[in-house]
PDB file of N, CA and C in Angstrom:
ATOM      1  N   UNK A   1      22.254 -58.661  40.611  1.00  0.00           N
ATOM      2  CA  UNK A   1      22.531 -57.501  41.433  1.00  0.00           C
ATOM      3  C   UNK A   1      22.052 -57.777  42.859  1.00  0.00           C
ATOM      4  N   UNK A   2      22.976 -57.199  43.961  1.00  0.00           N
ATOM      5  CA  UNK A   2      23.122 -57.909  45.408  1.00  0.00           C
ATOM      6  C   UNK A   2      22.580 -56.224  45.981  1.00  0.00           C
ATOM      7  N   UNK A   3      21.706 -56.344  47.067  1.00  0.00           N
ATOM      8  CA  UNK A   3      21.004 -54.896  47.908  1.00  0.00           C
ATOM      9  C   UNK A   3      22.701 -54.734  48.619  1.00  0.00           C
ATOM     10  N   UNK A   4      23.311 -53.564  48.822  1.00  0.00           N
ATOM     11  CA  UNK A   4      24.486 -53.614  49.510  1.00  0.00           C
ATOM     12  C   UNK A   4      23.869 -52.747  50.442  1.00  0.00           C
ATOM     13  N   UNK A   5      22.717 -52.431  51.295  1.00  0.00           N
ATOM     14  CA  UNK A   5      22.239 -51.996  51.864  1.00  0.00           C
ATOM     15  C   UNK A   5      21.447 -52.307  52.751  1.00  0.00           C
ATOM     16  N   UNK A   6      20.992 -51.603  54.363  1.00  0.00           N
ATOM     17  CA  UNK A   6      20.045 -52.451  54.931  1.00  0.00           C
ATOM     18  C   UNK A   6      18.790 -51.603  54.771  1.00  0.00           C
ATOM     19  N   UNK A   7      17.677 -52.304  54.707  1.00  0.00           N
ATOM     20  CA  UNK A   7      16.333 -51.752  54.571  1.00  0.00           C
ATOM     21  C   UNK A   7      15.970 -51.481  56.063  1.00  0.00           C
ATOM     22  N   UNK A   8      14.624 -50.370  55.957  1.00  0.00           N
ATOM     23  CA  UNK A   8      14.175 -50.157  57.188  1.00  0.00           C
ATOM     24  C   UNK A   8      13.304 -51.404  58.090  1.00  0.00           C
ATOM     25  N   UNK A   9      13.383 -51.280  59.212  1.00  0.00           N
ATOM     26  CA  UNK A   9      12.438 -52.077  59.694  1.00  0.00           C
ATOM     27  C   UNK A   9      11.258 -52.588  59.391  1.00  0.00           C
ATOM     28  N   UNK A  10      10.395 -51.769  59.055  1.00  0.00           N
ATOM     29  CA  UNK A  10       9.258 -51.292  58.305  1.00  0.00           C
ATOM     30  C   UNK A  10       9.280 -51.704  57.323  1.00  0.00           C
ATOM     31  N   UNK A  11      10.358 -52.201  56.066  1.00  0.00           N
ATOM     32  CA  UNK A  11      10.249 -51.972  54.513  1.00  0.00           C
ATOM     33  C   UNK A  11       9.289 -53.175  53.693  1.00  0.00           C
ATOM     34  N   UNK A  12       8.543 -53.006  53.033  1.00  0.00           N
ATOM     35  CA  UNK A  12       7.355 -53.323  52.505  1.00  0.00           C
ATOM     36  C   UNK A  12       7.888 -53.696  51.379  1.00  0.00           C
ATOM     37  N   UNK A  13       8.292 -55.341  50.663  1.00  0.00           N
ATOM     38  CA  UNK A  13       8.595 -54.757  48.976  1.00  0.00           C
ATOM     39  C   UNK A  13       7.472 -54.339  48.521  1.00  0.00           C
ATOM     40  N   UNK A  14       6.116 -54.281  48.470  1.00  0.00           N
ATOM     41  CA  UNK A  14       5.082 -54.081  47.633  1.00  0.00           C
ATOM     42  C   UNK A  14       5.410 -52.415  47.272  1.00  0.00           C
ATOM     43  N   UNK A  15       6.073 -51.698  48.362  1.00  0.00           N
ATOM     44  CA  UNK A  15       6.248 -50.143  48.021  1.00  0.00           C
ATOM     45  C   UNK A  15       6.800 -49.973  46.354  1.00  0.00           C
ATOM     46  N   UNK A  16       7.539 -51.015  46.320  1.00  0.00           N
ATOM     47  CA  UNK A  16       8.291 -50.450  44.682  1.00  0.00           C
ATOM     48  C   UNK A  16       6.968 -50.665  43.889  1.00  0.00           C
ATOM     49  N   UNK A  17       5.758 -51.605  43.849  1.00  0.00           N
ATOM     50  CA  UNK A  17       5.047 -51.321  43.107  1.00  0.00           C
ATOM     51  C   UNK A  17       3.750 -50.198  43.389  1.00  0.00           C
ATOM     52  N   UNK A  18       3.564 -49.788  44.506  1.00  0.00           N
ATOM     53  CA  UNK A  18       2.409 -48.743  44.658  1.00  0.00           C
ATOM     54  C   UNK A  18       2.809 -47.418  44.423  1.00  0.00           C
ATOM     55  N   UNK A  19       2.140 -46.679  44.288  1.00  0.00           N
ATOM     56  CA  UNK A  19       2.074 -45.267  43.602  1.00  0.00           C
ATOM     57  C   UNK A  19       2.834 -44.472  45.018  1.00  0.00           C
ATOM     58  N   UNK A  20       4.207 -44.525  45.000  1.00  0.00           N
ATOM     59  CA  UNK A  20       4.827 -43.498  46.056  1.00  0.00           C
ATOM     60  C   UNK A  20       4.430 -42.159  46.150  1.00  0.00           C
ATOM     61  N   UNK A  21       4.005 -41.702  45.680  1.00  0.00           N
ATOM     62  CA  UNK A  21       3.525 -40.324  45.847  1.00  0.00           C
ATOM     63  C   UNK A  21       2.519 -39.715  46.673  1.00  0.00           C
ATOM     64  N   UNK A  22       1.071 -40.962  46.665  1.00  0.00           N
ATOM     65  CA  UNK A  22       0.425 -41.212  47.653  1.00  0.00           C
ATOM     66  C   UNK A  22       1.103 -41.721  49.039  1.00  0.00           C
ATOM     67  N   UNK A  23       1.599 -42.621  49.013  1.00  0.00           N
ATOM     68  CA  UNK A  23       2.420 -43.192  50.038  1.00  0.00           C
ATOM     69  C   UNK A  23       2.839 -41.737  50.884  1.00  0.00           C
ATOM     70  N   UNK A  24       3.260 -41.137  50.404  1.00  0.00           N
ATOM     71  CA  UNK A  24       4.639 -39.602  50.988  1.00  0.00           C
ATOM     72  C   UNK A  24       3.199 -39.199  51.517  1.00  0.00           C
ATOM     73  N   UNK A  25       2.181 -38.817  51.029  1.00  0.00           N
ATOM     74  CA  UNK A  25       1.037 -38.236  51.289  1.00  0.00           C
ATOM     75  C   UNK A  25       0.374 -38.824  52.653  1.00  0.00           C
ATOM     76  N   UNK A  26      -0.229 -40.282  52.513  1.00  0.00           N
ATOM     77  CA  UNK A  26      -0.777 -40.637  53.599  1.00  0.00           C
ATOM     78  C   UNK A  26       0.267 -41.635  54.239  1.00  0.00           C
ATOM     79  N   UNK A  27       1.666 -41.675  55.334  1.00  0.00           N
ATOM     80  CA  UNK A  27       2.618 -42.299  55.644  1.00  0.00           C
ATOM     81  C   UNK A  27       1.309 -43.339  56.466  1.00  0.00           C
ATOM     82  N   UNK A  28       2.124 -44.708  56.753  1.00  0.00           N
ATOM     83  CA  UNK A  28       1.578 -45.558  57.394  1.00  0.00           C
ATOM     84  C   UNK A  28       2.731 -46.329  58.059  1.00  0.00           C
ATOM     85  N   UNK A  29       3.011 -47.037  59.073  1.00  0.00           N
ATOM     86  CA  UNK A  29       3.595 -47.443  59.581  1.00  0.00           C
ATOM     87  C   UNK A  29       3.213 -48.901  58.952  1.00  0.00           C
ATOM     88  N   UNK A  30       4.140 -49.966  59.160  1.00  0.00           N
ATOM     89  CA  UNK A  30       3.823 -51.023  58.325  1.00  0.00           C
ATOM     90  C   UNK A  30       3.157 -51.745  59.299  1.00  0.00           C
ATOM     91  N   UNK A  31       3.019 -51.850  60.577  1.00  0.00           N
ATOM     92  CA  UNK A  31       2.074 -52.863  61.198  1.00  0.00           C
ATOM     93  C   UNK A  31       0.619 -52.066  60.755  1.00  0.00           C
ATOM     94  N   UNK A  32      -0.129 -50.882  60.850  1.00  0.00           N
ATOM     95  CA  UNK A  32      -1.101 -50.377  60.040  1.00  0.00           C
ATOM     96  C   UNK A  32      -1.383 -50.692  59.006  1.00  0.00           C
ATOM     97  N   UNK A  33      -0.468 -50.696  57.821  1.00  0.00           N
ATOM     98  CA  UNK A  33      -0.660 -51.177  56.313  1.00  0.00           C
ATOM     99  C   UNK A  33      -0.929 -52.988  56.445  1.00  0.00           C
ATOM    100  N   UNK A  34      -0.490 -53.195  57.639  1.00  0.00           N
ATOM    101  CA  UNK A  34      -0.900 -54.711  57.149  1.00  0.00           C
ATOM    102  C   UNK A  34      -2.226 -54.671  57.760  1.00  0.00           C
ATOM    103  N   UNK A  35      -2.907 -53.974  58.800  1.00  0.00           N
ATOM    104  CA  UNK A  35      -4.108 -54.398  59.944  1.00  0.00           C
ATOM    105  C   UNK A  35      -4.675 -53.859  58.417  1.00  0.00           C
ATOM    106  N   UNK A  36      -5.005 -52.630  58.016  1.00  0.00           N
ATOM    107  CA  UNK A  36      -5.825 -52.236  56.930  1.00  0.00           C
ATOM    108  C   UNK A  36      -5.691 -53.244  56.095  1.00  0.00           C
ATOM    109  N   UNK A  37      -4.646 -53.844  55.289  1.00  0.00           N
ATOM    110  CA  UNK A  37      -4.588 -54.753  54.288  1.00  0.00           C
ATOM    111  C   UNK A  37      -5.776 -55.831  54.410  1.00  0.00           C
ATOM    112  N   UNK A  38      -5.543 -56.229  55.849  1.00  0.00           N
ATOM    113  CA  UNK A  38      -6.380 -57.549  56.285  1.00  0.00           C
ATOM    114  C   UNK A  38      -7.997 -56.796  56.425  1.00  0.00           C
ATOM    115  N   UNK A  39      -8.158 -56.434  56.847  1.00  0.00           N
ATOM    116  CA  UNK A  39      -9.879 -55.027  56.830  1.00  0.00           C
ATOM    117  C   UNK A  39     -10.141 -54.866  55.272  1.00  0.00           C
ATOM    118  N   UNK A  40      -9.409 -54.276  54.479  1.00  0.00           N
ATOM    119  CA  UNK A  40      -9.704 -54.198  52.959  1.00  0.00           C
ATOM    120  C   UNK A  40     -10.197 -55.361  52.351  1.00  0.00           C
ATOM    121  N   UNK A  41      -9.165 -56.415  52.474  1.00  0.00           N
ATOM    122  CA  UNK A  41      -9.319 -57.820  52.068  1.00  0.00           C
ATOM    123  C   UNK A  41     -11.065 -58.877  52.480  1.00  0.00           C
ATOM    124  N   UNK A  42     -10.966 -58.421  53.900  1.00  0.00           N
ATOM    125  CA  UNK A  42     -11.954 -59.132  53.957  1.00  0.00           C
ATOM    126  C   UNK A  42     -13.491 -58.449  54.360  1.00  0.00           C
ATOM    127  N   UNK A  43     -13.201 -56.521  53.812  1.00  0.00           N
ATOM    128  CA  UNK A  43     -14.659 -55.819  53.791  1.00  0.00           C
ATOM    129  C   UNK A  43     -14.746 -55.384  52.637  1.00  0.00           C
ATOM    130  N   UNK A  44     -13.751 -54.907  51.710  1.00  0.00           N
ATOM    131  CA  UNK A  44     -14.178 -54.037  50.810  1.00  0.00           C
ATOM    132  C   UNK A  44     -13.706 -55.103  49.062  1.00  0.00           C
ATOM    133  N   UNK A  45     -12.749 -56.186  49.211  1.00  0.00           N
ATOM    134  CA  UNK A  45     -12.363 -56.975  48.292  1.00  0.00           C
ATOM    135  C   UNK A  45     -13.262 -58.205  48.222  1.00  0.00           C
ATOM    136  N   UNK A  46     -14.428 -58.241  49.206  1.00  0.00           N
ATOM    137  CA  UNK A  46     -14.278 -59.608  49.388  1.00  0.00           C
ATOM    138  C   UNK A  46     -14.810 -60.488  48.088  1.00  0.00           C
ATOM    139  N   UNK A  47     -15.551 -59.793  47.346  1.00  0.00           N
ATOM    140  CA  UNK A  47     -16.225 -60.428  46.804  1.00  0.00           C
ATOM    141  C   UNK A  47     -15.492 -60.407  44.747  1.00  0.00           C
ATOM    142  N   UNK A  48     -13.979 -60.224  45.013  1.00  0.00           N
ATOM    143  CA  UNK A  48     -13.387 -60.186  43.954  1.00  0.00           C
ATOM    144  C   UNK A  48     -12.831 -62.021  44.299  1.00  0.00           C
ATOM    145  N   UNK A  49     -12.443 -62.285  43.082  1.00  0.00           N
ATOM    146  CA  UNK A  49     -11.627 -63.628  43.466  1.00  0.00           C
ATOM    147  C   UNK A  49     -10.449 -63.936  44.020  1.00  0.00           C
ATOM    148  N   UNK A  50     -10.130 -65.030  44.422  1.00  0.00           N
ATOM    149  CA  UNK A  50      -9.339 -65.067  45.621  1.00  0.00           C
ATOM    150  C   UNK A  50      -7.786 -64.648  44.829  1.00  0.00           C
ATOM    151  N   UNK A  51      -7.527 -65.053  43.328  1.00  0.00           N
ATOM    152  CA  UNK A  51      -6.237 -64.861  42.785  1.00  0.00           C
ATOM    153  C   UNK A  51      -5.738 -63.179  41.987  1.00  0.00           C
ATOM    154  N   UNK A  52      -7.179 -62.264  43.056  1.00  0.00           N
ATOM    155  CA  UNK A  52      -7.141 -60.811  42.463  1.00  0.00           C
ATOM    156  C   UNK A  52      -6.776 -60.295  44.365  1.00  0.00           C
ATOM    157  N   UNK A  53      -7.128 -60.741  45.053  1.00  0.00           N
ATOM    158  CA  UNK A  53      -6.602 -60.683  46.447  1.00  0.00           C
ATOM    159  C   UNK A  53      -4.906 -60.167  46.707  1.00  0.00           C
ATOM    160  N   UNK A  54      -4.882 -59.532  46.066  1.00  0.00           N
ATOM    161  CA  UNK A  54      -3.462 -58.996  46.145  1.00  0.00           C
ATOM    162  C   UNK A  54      -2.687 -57.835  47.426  1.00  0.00           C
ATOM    163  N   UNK A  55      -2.176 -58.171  47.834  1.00  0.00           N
ATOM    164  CA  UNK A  55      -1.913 -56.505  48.768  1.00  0.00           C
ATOM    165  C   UNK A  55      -1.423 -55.293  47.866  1.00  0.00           C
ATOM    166  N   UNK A  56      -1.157 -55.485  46.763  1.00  0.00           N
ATOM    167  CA  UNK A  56      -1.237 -54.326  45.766  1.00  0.00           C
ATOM    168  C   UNK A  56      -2.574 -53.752  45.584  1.00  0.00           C
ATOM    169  N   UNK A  57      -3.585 -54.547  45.485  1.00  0.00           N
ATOM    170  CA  UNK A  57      -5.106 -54.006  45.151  1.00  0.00           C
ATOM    171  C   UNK A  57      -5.517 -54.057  46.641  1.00  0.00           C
ATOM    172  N   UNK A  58      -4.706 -54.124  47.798  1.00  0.00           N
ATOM    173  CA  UNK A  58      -5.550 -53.615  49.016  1.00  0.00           C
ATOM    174  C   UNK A  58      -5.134 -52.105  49.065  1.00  0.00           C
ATOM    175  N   UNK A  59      -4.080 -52.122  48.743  1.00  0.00           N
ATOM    176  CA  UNK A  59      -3.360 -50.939  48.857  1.00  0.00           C
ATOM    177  C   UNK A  59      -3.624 -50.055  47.954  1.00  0.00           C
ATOM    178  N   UNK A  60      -3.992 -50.135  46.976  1.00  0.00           N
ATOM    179  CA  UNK A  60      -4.567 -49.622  45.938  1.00  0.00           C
ATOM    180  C   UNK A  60      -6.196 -48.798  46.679  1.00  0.00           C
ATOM    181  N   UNK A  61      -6.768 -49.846  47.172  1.00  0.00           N
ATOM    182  CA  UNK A  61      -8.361 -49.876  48.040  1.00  0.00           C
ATOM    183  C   UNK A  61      -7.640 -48.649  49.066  1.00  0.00           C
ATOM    184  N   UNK A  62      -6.667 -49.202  50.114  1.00  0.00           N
ATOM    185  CA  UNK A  62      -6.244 -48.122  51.032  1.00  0.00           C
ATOM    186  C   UNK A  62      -6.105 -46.498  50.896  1.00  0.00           C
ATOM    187  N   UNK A  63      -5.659 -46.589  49.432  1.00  0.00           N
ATOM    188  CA  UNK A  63      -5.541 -44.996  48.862  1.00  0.00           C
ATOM    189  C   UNK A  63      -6.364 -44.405  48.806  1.00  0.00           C
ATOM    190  N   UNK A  64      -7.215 -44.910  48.179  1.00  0.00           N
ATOM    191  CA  UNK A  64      -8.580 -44.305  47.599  1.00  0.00           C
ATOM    192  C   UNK A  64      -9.130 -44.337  48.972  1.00  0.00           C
ATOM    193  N   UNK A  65      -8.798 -44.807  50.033  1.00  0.00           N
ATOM    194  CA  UNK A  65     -10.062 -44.428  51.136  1.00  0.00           C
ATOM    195  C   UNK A  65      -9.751 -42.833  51.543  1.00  0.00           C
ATOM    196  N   UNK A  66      -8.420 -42.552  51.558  1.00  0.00           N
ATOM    197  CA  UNK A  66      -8.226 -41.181  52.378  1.00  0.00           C
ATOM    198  C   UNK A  66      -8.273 -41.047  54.021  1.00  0.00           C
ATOM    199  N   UNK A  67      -7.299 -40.332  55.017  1.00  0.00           N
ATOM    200  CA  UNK A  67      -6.757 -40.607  55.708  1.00  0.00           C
ATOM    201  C   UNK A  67      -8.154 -40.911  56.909  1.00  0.00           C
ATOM    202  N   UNK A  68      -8.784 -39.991  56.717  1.00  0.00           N
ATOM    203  CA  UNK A  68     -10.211 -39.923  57.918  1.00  0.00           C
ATOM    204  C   UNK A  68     -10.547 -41.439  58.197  1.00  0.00           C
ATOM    205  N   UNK A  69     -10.455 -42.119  56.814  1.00  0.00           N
ATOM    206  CA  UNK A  69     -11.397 -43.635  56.732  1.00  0.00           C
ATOM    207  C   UNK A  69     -10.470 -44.221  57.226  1.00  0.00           C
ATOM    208  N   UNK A  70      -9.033 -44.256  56.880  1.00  0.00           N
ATOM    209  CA  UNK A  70      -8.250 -45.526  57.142  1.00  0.00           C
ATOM    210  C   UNK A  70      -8.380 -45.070  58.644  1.00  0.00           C
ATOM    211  N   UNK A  71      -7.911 -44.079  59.686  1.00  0.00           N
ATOM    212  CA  UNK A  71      -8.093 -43.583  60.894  1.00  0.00           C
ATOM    213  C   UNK A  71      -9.053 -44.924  61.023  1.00  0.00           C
ATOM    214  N   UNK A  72     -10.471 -43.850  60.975  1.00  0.00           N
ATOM    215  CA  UNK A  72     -11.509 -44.584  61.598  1.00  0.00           C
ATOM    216  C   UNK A  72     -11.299 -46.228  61.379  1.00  0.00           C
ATOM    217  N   UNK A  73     -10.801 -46.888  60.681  1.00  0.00           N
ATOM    218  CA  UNK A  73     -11.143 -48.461  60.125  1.00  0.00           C
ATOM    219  C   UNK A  73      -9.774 -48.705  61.028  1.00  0.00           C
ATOM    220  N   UNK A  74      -8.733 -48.387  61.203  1.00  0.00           N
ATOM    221  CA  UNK A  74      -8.098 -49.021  62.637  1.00  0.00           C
ATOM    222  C   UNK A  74      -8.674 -48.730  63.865  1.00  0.00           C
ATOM    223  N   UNK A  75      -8.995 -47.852  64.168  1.00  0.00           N
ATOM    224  CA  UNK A  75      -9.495 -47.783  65.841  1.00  0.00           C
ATOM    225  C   UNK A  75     -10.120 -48.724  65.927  1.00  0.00           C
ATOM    226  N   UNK A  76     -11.604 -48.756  64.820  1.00  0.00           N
ATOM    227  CA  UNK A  76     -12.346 -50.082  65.231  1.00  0.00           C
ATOM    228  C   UNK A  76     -11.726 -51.423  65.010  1.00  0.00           C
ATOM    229  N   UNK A  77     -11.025 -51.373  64.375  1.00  0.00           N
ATOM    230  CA  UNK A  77     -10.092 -52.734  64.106  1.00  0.00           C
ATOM    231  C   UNK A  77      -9.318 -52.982  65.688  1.00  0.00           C
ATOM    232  N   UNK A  78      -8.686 -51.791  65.876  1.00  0.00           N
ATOM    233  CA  UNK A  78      -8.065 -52.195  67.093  1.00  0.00           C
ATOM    234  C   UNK A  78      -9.235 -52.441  68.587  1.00  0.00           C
ATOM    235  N   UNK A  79     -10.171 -51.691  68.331  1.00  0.00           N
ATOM    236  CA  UNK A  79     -11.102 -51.691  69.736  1.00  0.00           C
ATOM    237  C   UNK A  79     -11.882 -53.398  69.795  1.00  0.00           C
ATOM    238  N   UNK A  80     -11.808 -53.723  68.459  1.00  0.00           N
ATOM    239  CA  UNK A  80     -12.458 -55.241  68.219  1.00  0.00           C
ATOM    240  C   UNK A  80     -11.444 -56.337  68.975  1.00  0.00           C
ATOM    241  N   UNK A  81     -10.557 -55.997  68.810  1.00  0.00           N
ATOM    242  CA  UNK A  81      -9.194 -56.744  68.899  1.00  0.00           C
ATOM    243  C   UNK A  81      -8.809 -56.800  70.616  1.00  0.00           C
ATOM    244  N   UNK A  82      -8.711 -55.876  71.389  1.00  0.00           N
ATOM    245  CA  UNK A  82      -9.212 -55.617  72.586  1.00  0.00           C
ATOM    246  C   UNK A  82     -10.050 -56.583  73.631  1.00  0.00           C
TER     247      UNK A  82
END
């Protein structure tokens, strides 16, 4: 089976596996979902093994933070970056 369709700019395959419902809840733009991905990965995953390093289980991590945290964890991501 062939996509006879074009995807958004933005489109993430990992979306077909994360819990859309959250997703609708806290929207993220996909350059965000990746800066958090990379912040999750190497503050809050780090110490899982490298072949559990998944962007499903960052994203998974991302949910559970709730919108206040992810906020706060880009600004400083971005003010570092600066």
């Amino acid at each position: 089976m062939t996509d006879n369709f074009v995807r958004p700019p933005d489109f993430d395959p990992i979306d077909a596996e994360v819990d859309i419902d959250n997703r609708k809840q806290f929207p993220l733009s996909f350059q965000d979902r990746q800066r958090l991905r990379k912040i999750v990965k190497k503050v809050h995953l780090k110490f899982l093994p490298e072949e559990l390093l998944t962007d499903k289980e960052a994203d998974k991590m991302i949910e559970a933070l709730g919108p206040s945290v992810r906020e706060k964890l880009l600004i400083e991501h971005i003010a570092k970056v600066k």
